[in-house]
C-alpha atoms as a PDB file:
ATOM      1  CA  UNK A   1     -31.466 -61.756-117.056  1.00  0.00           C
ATOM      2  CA  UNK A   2     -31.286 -61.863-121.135  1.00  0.00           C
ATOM      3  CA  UNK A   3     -28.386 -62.906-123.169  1.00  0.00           C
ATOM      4  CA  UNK A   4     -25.905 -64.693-120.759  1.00  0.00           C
ATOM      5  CA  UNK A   5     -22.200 -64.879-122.039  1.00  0.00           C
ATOM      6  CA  UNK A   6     -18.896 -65.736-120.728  1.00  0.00           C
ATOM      7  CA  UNK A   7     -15.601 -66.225-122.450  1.00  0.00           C
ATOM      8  CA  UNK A   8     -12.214 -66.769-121.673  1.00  0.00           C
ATOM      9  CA  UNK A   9      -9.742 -63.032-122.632  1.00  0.00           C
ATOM     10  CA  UNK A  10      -6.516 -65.895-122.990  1.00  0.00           C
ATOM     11  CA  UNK A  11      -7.723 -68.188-125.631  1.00  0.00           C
ATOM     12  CA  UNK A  12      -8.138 -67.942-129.301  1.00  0.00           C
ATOM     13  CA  UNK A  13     -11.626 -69.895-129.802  1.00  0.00           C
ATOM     14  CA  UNK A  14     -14.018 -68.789-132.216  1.00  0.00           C
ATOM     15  CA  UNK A  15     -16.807 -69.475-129.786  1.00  0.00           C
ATOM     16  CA  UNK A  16     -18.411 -68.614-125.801  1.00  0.00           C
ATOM     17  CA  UNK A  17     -17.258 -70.771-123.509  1.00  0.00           C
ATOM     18  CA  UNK A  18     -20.722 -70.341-122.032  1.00  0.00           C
ATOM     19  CA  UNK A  19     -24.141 -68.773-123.744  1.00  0.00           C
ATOM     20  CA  UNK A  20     -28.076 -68.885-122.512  1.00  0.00           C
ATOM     21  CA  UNK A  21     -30.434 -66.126-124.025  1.00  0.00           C
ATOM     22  CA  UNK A  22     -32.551 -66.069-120.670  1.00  0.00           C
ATOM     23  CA  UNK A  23     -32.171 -66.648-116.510  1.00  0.00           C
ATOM     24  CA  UNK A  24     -34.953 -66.461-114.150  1.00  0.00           C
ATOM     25  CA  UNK A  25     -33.880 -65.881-111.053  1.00  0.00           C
ATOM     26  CA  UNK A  26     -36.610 -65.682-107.849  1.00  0.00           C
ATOM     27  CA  UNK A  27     -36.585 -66.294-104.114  1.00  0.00           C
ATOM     28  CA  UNK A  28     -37.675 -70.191-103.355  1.00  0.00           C
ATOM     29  CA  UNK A  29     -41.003 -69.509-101.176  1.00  0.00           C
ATOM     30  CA  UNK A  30     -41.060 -72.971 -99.701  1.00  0.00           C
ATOM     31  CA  UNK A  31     -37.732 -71.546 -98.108  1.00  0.00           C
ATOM     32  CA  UNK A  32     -38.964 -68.359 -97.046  1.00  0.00           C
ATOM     33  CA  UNK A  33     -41.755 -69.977 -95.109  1.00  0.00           C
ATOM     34  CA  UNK A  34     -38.655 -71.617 -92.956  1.00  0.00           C
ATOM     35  CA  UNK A  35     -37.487 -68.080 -92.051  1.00  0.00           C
ATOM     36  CA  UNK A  36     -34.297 -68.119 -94.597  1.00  0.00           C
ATOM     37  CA  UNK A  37     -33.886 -66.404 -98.042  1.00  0.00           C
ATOM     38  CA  UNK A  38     -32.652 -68.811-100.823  1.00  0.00           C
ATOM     39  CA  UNK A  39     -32.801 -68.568-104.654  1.00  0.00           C
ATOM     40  CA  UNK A  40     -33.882 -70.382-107.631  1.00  0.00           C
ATOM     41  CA  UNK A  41     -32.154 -69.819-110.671  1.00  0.00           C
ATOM     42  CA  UNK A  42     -33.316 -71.526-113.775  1.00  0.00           C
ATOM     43  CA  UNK A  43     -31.227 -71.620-116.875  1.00  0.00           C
ATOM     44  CA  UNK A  44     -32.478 -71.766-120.424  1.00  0.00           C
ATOM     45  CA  UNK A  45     -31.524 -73.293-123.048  1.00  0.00           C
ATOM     46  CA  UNK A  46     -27.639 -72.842-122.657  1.00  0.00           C
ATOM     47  CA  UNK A  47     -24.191 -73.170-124.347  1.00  0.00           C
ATOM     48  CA  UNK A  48     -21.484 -74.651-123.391  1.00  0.00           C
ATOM     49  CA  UNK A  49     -18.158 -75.148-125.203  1.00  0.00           C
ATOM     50  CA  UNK A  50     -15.390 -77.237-124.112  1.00  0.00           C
ATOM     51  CA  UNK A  51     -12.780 -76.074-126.558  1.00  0.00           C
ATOM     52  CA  UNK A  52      -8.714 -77.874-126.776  1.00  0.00           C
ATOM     53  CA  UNK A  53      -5.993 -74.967-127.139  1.00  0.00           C
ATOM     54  CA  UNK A  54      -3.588 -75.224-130.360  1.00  0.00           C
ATOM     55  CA  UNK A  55      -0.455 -76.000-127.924  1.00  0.00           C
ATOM     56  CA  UNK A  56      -0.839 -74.795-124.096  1.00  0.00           C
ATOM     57  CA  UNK A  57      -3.656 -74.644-121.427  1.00  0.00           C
ATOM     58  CA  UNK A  58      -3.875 -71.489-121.638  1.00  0.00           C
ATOM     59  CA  UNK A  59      -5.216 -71.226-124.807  1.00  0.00           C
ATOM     60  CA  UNK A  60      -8.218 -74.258-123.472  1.00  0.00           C
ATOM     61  CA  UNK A  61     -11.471 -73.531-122.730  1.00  0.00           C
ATOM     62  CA  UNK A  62     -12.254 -76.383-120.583  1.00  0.00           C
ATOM     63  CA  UNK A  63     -12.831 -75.818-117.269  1.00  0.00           C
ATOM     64  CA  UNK A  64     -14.748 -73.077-115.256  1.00  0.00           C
ATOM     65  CA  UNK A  65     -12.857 -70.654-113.282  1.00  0.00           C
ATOM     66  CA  UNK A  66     -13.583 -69.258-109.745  1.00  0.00           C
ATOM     67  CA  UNK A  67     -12.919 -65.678-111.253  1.00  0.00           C
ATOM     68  CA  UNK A  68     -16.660 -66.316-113.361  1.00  0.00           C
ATOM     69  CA  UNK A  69     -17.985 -68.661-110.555  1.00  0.00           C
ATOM     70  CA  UNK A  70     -17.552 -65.297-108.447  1.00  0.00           C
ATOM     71  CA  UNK A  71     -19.085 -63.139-111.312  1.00  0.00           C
ATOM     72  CA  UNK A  72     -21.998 -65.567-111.500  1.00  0.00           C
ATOM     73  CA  UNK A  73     -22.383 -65.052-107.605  1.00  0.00           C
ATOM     74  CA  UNK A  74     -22.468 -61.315-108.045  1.00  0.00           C
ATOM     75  CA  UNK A  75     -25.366 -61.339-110.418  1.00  0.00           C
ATOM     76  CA  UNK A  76     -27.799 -63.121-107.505  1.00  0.00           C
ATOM     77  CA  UNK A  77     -28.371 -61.119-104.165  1.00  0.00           C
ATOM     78  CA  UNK A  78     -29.253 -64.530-102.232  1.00  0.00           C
ATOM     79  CA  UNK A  79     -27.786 -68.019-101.507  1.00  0.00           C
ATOM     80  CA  UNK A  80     -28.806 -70.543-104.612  1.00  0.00           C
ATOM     81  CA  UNK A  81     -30.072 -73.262-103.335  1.00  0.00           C
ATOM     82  CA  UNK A  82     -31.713 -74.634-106.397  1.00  0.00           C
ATOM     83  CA  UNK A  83     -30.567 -74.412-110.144  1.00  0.00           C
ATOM     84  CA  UNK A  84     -32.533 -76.048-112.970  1.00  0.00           C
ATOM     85  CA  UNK A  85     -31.198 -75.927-116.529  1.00  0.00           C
ATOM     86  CA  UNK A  86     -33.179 -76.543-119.509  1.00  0.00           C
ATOM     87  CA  UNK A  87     -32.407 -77.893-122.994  1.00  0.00           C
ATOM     88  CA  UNK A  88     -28.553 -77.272-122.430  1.00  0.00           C
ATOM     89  CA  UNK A  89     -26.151 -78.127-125.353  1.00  0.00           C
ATOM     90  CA  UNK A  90     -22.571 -78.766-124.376  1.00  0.00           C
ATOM     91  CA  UNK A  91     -19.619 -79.290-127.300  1.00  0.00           C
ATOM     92  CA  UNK A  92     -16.442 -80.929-127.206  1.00  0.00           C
ATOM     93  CA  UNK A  93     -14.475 -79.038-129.676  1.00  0.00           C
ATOM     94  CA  UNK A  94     -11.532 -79.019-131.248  1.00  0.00           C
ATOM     95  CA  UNK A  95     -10.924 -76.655-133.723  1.00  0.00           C
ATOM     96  CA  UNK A  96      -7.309 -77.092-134.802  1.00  0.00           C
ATOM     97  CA  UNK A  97      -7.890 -81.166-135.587  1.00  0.00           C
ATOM     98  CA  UNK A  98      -7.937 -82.275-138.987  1.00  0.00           C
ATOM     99  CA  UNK A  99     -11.009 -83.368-138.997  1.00  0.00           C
ATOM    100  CA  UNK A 100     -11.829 -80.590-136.772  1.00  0.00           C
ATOM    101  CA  UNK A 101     -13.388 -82.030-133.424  1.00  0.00           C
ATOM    102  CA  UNK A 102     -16.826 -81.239-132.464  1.00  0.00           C
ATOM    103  CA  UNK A 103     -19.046 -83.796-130.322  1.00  0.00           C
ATOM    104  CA  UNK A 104     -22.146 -82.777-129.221  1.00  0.00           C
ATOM    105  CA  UNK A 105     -24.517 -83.652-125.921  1.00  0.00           C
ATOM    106  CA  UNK A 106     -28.169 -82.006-126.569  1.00  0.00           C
ATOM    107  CA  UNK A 107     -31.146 -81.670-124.717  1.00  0.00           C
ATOM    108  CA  UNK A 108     -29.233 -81.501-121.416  1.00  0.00           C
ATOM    109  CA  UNK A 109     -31.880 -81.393-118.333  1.00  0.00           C
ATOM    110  CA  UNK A 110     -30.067 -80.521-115.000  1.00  0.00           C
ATOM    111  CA  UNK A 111     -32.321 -80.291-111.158  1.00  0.00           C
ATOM    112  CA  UNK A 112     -29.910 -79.443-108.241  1.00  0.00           C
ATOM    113  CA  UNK A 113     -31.767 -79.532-105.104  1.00  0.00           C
ATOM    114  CA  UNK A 114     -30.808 -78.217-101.604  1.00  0.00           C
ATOM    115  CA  UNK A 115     -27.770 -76.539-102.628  1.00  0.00           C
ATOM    116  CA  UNK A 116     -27.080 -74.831 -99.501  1.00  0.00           C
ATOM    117  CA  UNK A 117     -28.699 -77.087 -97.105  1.00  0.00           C
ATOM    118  CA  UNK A 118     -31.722 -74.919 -96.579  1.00  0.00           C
ATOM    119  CA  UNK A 119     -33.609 -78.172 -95.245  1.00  0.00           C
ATOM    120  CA  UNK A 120     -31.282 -78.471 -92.262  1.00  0.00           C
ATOM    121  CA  UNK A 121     -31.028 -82.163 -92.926  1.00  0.00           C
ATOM    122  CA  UNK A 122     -28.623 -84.391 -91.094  1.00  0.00           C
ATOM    123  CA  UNK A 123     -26.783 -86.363 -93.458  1.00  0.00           C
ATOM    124  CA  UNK A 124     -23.327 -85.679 -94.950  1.00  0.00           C
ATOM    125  CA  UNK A 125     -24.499 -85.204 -98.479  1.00  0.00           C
ATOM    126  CA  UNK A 126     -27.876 -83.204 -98.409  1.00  0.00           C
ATOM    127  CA  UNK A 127     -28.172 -81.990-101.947  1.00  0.00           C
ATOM    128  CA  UNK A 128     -29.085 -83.746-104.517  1.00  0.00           C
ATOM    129  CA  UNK A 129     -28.426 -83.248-108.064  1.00  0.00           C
ATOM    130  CA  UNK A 130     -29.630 -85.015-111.875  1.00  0.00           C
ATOM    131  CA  UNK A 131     -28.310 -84.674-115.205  1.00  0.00           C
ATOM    132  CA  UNK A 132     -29.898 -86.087-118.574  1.00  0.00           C
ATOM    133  CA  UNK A 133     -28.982 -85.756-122.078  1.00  0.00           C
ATOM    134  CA  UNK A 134     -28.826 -87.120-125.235  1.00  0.00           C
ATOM    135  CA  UNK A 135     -24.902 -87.729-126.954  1.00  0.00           C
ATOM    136  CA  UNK A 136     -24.356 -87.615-130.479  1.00  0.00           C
ATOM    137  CA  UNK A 137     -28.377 -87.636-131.234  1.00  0.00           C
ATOM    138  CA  UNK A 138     -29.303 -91.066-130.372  1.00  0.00           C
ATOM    139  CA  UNK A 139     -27.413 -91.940-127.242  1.00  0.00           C
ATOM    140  CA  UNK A 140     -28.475 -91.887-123.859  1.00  0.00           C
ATOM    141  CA  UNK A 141     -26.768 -90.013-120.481  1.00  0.00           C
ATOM    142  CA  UNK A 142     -28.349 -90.215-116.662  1.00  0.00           C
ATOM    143  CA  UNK A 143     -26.066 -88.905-114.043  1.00  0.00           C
ATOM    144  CA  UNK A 144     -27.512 -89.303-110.639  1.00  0.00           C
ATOM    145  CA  UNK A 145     -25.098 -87.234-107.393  1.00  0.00           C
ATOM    146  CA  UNK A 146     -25.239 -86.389-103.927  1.00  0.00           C
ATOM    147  CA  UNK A 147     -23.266 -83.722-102.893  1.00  0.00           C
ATOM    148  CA  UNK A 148     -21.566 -81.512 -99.971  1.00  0.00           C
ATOM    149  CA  UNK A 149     -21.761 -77.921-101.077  1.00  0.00           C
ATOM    150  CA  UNK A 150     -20.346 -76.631 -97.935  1.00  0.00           C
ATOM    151  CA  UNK A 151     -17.084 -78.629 -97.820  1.00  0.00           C
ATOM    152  CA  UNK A 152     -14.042 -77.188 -98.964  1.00  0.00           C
ATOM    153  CA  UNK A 153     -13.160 -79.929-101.082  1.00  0.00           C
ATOM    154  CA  UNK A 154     -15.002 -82.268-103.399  1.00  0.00           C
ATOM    155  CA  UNK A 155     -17.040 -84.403-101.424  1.00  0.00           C
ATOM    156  CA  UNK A 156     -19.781 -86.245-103.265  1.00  0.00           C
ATOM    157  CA  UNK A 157     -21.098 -89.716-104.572  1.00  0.00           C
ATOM    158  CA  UNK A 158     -22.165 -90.220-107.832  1.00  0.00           C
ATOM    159  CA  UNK A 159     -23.424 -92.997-110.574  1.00  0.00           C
ATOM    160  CA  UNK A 160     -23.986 -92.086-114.327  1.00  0.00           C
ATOM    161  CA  UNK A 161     -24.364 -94.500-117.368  1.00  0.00           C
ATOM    162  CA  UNK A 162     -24.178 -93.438-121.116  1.00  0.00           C
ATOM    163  CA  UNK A 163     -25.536 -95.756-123.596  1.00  0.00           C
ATOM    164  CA  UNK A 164     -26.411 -96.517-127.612  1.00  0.00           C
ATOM    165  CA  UNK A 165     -23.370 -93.727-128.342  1.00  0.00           C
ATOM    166  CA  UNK A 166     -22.276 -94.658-132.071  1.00  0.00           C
ATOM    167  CA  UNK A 167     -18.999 -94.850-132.529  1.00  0.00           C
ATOM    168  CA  UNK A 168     -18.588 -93.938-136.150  1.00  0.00           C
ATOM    169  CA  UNK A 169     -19.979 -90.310-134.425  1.00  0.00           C
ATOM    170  CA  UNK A 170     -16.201 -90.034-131.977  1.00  0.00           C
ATOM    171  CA  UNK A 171     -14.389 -90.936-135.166  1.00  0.00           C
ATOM    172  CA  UNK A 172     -12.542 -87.089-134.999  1.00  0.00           C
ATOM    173  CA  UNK A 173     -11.351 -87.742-131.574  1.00  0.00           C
ATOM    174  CA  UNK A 174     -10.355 -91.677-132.347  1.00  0.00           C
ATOM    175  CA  UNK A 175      -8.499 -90.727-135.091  1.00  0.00           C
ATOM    176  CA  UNK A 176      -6.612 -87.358-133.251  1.00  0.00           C
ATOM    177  CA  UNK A 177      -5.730 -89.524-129.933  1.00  0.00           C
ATOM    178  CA  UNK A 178      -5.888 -92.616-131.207  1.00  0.00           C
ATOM    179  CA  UNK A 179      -4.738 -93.251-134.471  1.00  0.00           C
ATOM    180  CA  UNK A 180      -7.810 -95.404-135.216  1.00  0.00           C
ATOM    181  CA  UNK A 181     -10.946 -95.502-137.337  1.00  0.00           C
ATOM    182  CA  UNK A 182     -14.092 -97.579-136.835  1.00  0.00           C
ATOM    183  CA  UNK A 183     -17.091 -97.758-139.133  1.00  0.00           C
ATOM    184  CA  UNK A 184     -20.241 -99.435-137.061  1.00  0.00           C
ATOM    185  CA  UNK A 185     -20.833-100.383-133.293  1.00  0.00           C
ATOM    186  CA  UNK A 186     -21.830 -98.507-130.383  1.00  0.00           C
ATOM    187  CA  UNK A 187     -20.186 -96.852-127.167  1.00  0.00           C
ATOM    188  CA  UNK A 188     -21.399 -97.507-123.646  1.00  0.00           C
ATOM    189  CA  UNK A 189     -19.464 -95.890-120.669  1.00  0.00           C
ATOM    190  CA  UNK A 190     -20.834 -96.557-116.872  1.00  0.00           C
ATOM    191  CA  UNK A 191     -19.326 -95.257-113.609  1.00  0.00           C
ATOM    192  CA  UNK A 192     -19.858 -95.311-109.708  1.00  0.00           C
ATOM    193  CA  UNK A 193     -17.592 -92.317-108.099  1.00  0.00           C
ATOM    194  CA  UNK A 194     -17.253 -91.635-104.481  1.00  0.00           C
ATOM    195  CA  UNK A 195     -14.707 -88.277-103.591  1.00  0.00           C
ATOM    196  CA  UNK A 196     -14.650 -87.455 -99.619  1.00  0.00           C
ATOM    197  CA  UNK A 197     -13.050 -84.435 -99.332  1.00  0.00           C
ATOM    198  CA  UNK A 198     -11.038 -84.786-102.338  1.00  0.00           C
ATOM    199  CA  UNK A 199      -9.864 -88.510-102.281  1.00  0.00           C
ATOM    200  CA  UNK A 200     -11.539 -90.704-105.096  1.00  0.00           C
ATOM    201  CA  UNK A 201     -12.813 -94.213-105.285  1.00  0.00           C
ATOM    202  CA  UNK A 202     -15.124 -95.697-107.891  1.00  0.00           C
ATOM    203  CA  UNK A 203     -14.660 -97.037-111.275  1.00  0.00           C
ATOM    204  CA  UNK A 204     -15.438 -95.897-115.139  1.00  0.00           C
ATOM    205  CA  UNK A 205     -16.077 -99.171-117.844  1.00  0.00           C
ATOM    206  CA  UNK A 206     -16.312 -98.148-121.351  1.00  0.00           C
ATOM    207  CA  UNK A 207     -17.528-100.771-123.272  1.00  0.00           C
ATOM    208  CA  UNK A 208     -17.962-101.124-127.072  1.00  0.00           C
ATOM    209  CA  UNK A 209     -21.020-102.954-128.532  1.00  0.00           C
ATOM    210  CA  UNK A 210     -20.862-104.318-132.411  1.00  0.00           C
END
């Protein structure tokens, strides 16, 4: 599938919410051989933009809705059970800032492993899923999760650490929400999450390093 694009028909935003020139999309033969039909889809080099509305949520473009999770799921014939996603980009933007807002993640790697539980496994979190990146150039992002697909509501654990961030490169957004400027130093931000069917426990520690 060539040039990949979905947008959001309420909001005013100058950019797709979501862009990749190229999907390849294939039946997982490992899975076949167990007598069940599962896909594969691997995304290149992909889009995304995480956009803040003038004055309402409606105008955001922040989070996914199920109306283009369902028009994803029309597009593949079979159950995904794995999705890989290669040299992603993600934005944070804001375009009606002064500065205007625009922080970038690059070279985003994503595996997501046993989706649908094709490996019958007995545990209550059988897929498995890993993010990398690279914030603002020079930092550092590893997200580690294992999930539930199957349950109804959130039900995963996760761990993810960001480090060597600089902080001169959030400036837009310190300034916007917090009236603040800094000039050197670096951000780190660490978390351990647990969500059983929607109830949360874990932590997030930002930390800032001179």
């Amino acid at each position: 599938i060539y040039d990949v694009h979905l947008d959001k028909k309420t909001a005013d935003i100058p950019v797709h919410s979501f862009y990749s020139p190229r999907w390849k999309i294939s039946l997982q033969w490992s899975e076949i051989f167990h007598g069940v039909k599962r896909a594969s889809v691997t995304i290149f080099d992909p889009q995304i933009n995480l956009a803040a509305g003038p004055d309402s949520s409606e105008q955001d473009q922040i989070f996914i809705g199920k109306a283009w999770l369902e028009a994803i799921k029309e597009l593949i014939p079979w159950r995904v059970n794995q999705i890989k996603i290669h040299q992603g980009d993600i934005h944070f933007r804001d375009f009606n800032a002064n500065p205007q807002i625009d922080l970038e993640m690059s070279q985003v790697e994503v595996t997501a492993d046993n989706m649908s539980n094709s490996k019958g496994l007995k545990v209550p979190l059988p897929a498995t899923v890993k993010i990398t990146a690279r914030p603002l150039l020079t930092g550092t992002f590893e997200m580690n999760l294992a999930v539930n697909f199957d349950e109804q509501f959130a039900t995963f654990t996760q761990n993810f650490r960001m480090e060597h961030v600089p902080a001169v490169g959030v400036n837009s957004v310190l300034q916007k929400y917090l009236k603040v400027r800094v000039k050197s130093g670096e951000i780190g931000l660490y978390s351990e999450l647990t969500c059983d069917k929607g109830i949360y426990h874990g932590y997030v520690k930002p930390f800032f390093y001179k």
